[in-house]
C-alpha atoms as a PDB file:
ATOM      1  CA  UNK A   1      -5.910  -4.779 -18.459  1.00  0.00           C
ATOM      2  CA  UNK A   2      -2.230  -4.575 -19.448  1.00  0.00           C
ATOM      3  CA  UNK A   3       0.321  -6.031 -16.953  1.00  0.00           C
ATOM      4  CA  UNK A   4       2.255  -2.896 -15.027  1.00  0.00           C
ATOM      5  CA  UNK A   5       6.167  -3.500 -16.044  1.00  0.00           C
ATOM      6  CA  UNK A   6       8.195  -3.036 -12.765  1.00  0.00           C
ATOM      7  CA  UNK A   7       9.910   0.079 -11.921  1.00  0.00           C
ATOM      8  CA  UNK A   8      13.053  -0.951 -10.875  1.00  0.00           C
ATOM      9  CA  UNK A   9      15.479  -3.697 -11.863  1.00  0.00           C
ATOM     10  CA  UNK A  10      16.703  -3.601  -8.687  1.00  0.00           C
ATOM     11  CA  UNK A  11      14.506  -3.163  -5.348  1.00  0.00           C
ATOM     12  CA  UNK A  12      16.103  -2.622  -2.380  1.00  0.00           C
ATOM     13  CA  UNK A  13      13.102  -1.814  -0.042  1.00  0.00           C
ATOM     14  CA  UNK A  14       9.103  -0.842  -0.945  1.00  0.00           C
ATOM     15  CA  UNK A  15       7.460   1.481   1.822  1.00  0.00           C
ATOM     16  CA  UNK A  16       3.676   1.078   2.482  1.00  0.00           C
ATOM     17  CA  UNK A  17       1.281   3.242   3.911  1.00  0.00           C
ATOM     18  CA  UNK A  18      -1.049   1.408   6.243  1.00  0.00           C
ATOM     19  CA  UNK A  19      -4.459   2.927   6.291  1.00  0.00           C
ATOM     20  CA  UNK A  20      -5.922   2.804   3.254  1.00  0.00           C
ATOM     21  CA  UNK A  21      -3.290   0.505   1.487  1.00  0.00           C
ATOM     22  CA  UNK A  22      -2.902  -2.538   3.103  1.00  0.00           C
ATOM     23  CA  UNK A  23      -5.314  -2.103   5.462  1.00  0.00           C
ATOM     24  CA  UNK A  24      -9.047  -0.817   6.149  1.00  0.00           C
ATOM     25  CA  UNK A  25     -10.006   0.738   9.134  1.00  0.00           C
ATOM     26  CA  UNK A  26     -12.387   3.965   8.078  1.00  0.00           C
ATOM     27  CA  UNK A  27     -10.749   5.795  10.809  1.00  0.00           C
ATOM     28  CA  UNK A  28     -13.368   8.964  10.984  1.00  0.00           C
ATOM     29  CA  UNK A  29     -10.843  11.652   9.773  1.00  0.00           C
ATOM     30  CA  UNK A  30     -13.707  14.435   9.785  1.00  0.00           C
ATOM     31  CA  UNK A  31     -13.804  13.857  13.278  1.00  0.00           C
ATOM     32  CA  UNK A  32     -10.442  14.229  13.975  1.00  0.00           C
ATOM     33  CA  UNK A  33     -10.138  17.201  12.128  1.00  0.00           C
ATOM     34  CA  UNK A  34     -13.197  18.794  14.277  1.00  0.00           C
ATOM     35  CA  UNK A  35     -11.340  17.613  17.265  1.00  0.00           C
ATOM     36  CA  UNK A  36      -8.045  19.263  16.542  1.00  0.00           C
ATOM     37  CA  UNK A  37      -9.425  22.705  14.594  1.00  0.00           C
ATOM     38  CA  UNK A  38     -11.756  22.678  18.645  1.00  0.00           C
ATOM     39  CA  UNK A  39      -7.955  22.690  20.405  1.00  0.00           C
ATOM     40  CA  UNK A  40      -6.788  25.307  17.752  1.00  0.00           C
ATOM     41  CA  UNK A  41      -9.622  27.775  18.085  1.00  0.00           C
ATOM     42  CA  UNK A  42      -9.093  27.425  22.479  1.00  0.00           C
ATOM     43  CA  UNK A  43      -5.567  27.682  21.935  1.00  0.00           C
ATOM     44  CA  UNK A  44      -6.298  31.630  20.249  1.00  0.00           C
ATOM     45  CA  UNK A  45      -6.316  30.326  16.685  1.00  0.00           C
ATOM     46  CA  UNK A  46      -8.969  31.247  14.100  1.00  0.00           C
ATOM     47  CA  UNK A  47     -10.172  28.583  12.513  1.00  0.00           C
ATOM     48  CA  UNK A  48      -9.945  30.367   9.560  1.00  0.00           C
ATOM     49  CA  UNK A  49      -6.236  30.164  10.569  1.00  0.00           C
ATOM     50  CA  UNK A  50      -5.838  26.277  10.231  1.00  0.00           C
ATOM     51  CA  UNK A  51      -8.843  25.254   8.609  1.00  0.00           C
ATOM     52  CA  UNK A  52      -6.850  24.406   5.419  1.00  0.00           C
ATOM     53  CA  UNK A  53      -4.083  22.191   7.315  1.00  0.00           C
ATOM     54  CA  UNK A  54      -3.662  18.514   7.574  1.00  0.00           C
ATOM     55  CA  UNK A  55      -4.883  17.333  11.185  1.00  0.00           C
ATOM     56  CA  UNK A  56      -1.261  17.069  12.341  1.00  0.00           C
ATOM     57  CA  UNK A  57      -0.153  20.417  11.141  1.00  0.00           C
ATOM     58  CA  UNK A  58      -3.264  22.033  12.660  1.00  0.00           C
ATOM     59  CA  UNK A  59      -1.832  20.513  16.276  1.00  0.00           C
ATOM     60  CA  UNK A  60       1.718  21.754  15.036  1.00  0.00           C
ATOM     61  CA  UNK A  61       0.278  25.015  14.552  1.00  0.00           C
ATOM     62  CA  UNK A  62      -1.488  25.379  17.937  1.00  0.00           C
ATOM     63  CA  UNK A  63       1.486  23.940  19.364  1.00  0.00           C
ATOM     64  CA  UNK A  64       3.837  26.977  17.937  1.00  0.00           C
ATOM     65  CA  UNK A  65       1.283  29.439  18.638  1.00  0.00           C
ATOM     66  CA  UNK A  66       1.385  28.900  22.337  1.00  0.00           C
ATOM     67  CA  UNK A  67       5.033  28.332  22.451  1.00  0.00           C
ATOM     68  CA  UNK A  68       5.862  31.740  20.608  1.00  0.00           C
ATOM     69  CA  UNK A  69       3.715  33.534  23.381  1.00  0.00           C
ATOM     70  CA  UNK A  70       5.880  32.002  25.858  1.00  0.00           C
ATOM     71  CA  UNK A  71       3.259  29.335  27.203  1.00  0.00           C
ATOM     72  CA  UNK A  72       5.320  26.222  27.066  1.00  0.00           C
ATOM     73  CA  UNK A  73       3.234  24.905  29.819  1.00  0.00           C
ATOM     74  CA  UNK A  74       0.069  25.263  27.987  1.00  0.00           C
ATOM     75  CA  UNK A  75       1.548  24.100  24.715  1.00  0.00           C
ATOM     76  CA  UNK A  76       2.628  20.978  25.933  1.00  0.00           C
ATOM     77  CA  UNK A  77      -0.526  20.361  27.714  1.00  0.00           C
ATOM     78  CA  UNK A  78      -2.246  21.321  24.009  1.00  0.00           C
ATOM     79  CA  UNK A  79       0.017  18.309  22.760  1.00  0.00           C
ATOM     80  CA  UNK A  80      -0.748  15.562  24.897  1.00  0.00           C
ATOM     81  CA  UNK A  81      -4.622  16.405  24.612  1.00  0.00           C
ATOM     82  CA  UNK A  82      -4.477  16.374  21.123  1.00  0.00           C
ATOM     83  CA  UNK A  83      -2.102  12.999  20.753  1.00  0.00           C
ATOM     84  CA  UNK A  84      -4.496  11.280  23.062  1.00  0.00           C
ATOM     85  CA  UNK A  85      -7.979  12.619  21.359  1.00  0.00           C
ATOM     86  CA  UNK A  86      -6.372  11.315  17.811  1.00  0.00           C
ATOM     87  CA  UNK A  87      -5.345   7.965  19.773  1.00  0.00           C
ATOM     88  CA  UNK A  88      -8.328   7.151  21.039  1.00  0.00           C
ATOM     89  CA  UNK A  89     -10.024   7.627  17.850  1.00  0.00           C
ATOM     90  CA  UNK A  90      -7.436   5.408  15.797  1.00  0.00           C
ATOM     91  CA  UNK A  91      -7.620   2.799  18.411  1.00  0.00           C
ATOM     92  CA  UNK A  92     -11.560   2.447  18.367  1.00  0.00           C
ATOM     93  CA  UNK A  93     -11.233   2.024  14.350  1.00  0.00           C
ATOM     94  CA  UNK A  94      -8.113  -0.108  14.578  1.00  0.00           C
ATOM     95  CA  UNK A  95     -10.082  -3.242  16.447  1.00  0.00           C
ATOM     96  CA  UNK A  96     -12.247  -3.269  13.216  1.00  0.00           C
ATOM     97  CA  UNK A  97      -9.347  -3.762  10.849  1.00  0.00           C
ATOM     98  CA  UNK A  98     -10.024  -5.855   7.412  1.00  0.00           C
ATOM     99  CA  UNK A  99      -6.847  -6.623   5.304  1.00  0.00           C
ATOM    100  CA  UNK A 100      -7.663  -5.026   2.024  1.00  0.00           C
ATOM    101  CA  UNK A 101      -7.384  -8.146  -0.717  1.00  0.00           C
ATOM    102  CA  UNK A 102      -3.820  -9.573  -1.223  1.00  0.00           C
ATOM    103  CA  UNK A 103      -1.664  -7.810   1.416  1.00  0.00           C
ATOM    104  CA  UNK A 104      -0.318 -10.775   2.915  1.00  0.00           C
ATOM    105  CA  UNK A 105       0.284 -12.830  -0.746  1.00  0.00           C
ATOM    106  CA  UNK A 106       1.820  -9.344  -1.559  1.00  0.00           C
ATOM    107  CA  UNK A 107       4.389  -9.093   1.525  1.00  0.00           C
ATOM    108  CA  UNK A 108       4.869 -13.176   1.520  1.00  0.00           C
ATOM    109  CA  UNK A 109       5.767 -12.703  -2.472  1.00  0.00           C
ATOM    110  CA  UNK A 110       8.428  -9.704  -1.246  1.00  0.00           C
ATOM    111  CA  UNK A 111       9.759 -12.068   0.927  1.00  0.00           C
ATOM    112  CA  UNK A 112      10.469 -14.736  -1.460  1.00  0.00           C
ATOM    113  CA  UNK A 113      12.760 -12.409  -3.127  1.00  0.00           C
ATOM    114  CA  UNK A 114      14.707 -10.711  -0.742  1.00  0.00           C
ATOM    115  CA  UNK A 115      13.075  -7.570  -1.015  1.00  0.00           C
ATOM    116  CA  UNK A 116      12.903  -5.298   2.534  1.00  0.00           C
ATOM    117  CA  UNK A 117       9.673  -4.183   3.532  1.00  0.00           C
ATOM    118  CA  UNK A 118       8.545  -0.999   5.966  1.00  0.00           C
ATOM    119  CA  UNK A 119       5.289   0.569   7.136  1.00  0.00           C
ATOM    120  CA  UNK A 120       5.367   4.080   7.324  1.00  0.00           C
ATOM    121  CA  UNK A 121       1.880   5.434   8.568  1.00  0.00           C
ATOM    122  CA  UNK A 122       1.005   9.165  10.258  1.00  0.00           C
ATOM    123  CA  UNK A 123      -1.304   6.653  12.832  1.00  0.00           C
ATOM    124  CA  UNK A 124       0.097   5.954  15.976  1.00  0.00           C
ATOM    125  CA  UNK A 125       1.721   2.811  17.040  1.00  0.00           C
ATOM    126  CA  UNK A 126      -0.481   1.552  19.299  1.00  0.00           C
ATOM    127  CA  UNK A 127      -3.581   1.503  16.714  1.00  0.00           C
ATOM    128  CA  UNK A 128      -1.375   0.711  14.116  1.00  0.00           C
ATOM    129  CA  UNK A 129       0.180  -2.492  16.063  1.00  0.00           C
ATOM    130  CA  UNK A 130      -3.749  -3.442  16.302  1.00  0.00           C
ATOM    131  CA  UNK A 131      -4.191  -3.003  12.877  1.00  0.00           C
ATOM    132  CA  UNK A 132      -1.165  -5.431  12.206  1.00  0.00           C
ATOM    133  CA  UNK A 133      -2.062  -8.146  14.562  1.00  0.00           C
ATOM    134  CA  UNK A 134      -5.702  -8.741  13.254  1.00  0.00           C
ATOM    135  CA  UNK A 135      -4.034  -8.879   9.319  1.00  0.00           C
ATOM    136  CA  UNK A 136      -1.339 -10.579  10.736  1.00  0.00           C
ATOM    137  CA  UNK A 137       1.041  -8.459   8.309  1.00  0.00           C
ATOM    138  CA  UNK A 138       4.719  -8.371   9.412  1.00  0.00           C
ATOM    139  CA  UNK A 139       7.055  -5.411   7.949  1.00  0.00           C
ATOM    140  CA  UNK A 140      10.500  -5.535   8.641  1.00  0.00           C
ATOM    141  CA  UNK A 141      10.207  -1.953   9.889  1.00  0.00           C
ATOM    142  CA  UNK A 142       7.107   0.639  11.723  1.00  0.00           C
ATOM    143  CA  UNK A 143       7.487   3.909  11.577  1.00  0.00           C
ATOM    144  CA  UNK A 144       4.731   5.575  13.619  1.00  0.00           C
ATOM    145  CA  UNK A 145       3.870   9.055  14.217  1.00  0.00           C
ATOM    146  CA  UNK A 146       5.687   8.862  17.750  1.00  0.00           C
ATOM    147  CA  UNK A 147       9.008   8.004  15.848  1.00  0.00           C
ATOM    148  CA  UNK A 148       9.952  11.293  14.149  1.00  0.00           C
ATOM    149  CA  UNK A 149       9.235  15.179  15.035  1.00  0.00           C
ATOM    150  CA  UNK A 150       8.097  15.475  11.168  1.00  0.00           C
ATOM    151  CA  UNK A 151       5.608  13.610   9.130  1.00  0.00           C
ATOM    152  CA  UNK A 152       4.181  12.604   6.036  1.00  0.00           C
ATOM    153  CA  UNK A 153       4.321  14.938   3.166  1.00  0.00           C
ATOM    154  CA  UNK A 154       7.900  15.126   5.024  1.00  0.00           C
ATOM    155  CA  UNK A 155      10.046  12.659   4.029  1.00  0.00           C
ATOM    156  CA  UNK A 156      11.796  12.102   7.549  1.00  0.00           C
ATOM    157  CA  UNK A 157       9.647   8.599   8.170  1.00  0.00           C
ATOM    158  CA  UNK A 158      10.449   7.628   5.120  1.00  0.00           C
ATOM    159  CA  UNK A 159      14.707   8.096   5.595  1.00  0.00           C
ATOM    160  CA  UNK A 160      13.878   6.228   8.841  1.00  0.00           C
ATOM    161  CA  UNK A 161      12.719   3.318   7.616  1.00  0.00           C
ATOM    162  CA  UNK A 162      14.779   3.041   4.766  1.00  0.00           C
ATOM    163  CA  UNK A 163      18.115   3.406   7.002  1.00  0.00           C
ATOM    164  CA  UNK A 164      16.873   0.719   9.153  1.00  0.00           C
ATOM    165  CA  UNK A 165      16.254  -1.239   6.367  1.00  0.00           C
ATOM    166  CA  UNK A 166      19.927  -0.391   4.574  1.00  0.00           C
ATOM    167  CA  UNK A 167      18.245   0.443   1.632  1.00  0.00           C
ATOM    168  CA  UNK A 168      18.845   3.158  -1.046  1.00  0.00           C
ATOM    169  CA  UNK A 169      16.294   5.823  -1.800  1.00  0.00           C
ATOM    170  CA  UNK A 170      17.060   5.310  -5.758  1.00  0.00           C
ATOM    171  CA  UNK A 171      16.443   1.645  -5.065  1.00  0.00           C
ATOM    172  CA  UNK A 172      13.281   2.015  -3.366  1.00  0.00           C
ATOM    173  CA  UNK A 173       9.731   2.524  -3.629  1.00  0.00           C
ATOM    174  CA  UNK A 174       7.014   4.519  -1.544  1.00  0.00           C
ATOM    175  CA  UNK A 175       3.302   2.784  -2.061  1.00  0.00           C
ATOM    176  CA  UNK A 176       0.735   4.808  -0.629  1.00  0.00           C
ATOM    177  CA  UNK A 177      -3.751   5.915  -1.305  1.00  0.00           C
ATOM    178  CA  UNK A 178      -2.883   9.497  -0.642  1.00  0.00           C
ATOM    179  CA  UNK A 179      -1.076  12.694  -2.345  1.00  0.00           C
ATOM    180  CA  UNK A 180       1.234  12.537   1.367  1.00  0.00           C
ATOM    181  CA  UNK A 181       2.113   9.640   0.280  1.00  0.00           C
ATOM    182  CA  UNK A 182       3.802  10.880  -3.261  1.00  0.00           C
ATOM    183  CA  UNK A 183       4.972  13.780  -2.034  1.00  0.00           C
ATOM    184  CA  UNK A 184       6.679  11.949   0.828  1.00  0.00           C
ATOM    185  CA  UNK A 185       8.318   9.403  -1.486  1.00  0.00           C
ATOM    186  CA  UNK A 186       9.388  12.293  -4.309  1.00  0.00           C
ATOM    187  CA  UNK A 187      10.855  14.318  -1.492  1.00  0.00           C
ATOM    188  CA  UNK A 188      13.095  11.403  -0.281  1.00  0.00           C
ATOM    189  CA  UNK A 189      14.058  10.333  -3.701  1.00  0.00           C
ATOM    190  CA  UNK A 190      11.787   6.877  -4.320  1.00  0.00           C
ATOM    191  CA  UNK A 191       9.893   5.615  -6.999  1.00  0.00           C
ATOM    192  CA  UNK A 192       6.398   6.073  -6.505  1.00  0.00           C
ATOM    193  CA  UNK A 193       2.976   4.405  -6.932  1.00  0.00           C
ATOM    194  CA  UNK A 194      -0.497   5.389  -6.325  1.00  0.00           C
ATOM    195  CA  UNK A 195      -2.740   3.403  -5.018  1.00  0.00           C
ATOM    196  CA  UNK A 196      -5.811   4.171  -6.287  1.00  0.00           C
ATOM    197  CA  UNK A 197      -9.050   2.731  -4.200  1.00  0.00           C
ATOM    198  CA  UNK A 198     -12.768   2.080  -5.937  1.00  0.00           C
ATOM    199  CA  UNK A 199     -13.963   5.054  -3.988  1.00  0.00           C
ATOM    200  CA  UNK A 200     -11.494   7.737  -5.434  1.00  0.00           C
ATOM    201  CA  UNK A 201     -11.997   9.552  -8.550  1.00  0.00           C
ATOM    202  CA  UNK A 202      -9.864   8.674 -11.827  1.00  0.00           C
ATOM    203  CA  UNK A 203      -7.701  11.682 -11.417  1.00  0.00           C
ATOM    204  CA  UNK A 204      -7.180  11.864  -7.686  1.00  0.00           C
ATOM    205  CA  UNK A 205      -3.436  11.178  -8.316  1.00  0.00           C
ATOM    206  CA  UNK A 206      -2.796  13.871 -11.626  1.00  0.00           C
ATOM    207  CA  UNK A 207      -1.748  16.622  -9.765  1.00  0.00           C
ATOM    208  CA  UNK A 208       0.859  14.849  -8.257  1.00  0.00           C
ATOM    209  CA  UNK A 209       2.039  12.388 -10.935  1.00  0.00           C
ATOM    210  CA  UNK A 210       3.633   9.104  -9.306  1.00  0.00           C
ATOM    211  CA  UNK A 211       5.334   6.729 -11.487  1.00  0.00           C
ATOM    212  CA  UNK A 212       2.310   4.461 -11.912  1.00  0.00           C
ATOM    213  CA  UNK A 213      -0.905   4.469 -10.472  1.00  0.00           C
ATOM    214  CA  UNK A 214      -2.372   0.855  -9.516  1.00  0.00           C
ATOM    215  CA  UNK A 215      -6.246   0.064  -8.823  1.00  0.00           C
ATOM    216  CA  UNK A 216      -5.176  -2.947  -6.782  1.00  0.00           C
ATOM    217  CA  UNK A 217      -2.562  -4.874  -4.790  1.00  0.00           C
ATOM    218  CA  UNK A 218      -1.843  -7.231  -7.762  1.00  0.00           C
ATOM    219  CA  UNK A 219      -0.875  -4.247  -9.571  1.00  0.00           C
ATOM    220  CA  UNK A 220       1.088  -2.937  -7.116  1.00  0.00           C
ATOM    221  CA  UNK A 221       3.335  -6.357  -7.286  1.00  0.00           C
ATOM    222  CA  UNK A 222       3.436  -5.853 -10.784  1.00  0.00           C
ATOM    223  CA  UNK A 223       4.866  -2.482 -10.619  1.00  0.00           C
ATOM    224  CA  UNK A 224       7.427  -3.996  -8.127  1.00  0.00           C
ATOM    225  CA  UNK A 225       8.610  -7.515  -9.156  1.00  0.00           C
ATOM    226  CA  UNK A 226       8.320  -8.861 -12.680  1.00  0.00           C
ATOM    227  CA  UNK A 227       6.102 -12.019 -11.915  1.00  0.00           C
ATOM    228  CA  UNK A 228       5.260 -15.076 -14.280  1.00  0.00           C
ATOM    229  CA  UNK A 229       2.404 -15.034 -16.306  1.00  0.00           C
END
């Protein structure tokens, strides 16, 4: 396979995803879903209504439902239910994290030249803290879903990190397994790559077009820093 050329000349900062990039936990996302489309429909949603949405935006939803009917009370209790059925779930996964293959050579590499590294993820911290300490992968920067009202697709994490890191959108790159992931880094003004697992299909990315698409983590460096043969 031909060697990726990097994107940049100049890297200020690369932003990873954590599920499904660096790490594997095969959080159960159907289940989620079911969990947070059940609070919807109780709320006075269809389903029909937020069947379509990401499993955040579906709690968003519900959330603005209630509050537009004047039931702050209820909407707030709708909130904490949901954060803590979506916790619970990450958690449970999290405590069977596996590194996917190279993470660590890939941040260590990084390191060596001065390049800033963040994690932004849509988990929450505490599963995603788990998730770090079994890999034993250490980002200069976390951005969790409890450190920003907006998410993924949004590119709000992603101006977090990157302003904690001093870096330049322009001179940065967002690395993540899903569409989010590209949209989030277009949005904010980043390079972008796709990482494309073994158990998506060859075109999972076209739609979206990042600047490269890599089918591992060695690629991924490539597309980053020019390395010797």
């Amino acid at each position: 396979m031909k060697k990726m050329e990097p994107l940049l000349t100049s890297v200020d900062a690369v932003l990873f995803d954590l599920d499904g990039t660096l790490v594997e936990t095969n959080i159960d996302f159907p289940l989620m879903k079911r969990e947070m489309l059940a609070l919807a429909v109780q709320a006075g949603l269809t389903s029909e209504a937020v069947q379509g949405l990401d499993i955040l935006a579906v709690v968003e939803t519900a959330d603005h439902f209630l509050a537009s009917q004047g039931k702050t009370g209820d909407s707030a209790r709708l909130r904490s239910r949901a954060m803590n059925i979506l916790e619970e779930i990450e958690v449970h996964h999290a405590n069977l994290t596996k590194e996917i293959p190279f993470a660590r050579e890939m941040f260590e590499e990084l390191r060596t030249r001065f390049i800033r590294i963040g994690i932004v993820t849509r988990n929450c911290r505490r599963a995603s803290e788990i998730s770090l300490a079994i890999t034993r992968l250490q980002p200069d920067i976390l951005i969790c879903r409890e450190d920003t009202k907006r998410h993924k697709p949004h590119p709000e994490q992603l101006y977090k990190a990157l302003s904690h890191l001093n870096a330049r959108p322009r001179n940065s790159i967002m690395v993540g397994d899903h569409i989010m992931d590209i949209q989030s880094g277009k949005a904010a003004g980043m390079k972008t790559i796709g990482f494309l697992r073994e158990t998506r299909h060859e075109g999972f990315f076209d739609e979206i077009a990042p600047d490269l698409v890599a089918r591992d983590l060695h690629e991924v460096l490539d597309a980053i820093i020019r390395r010797d043969s």
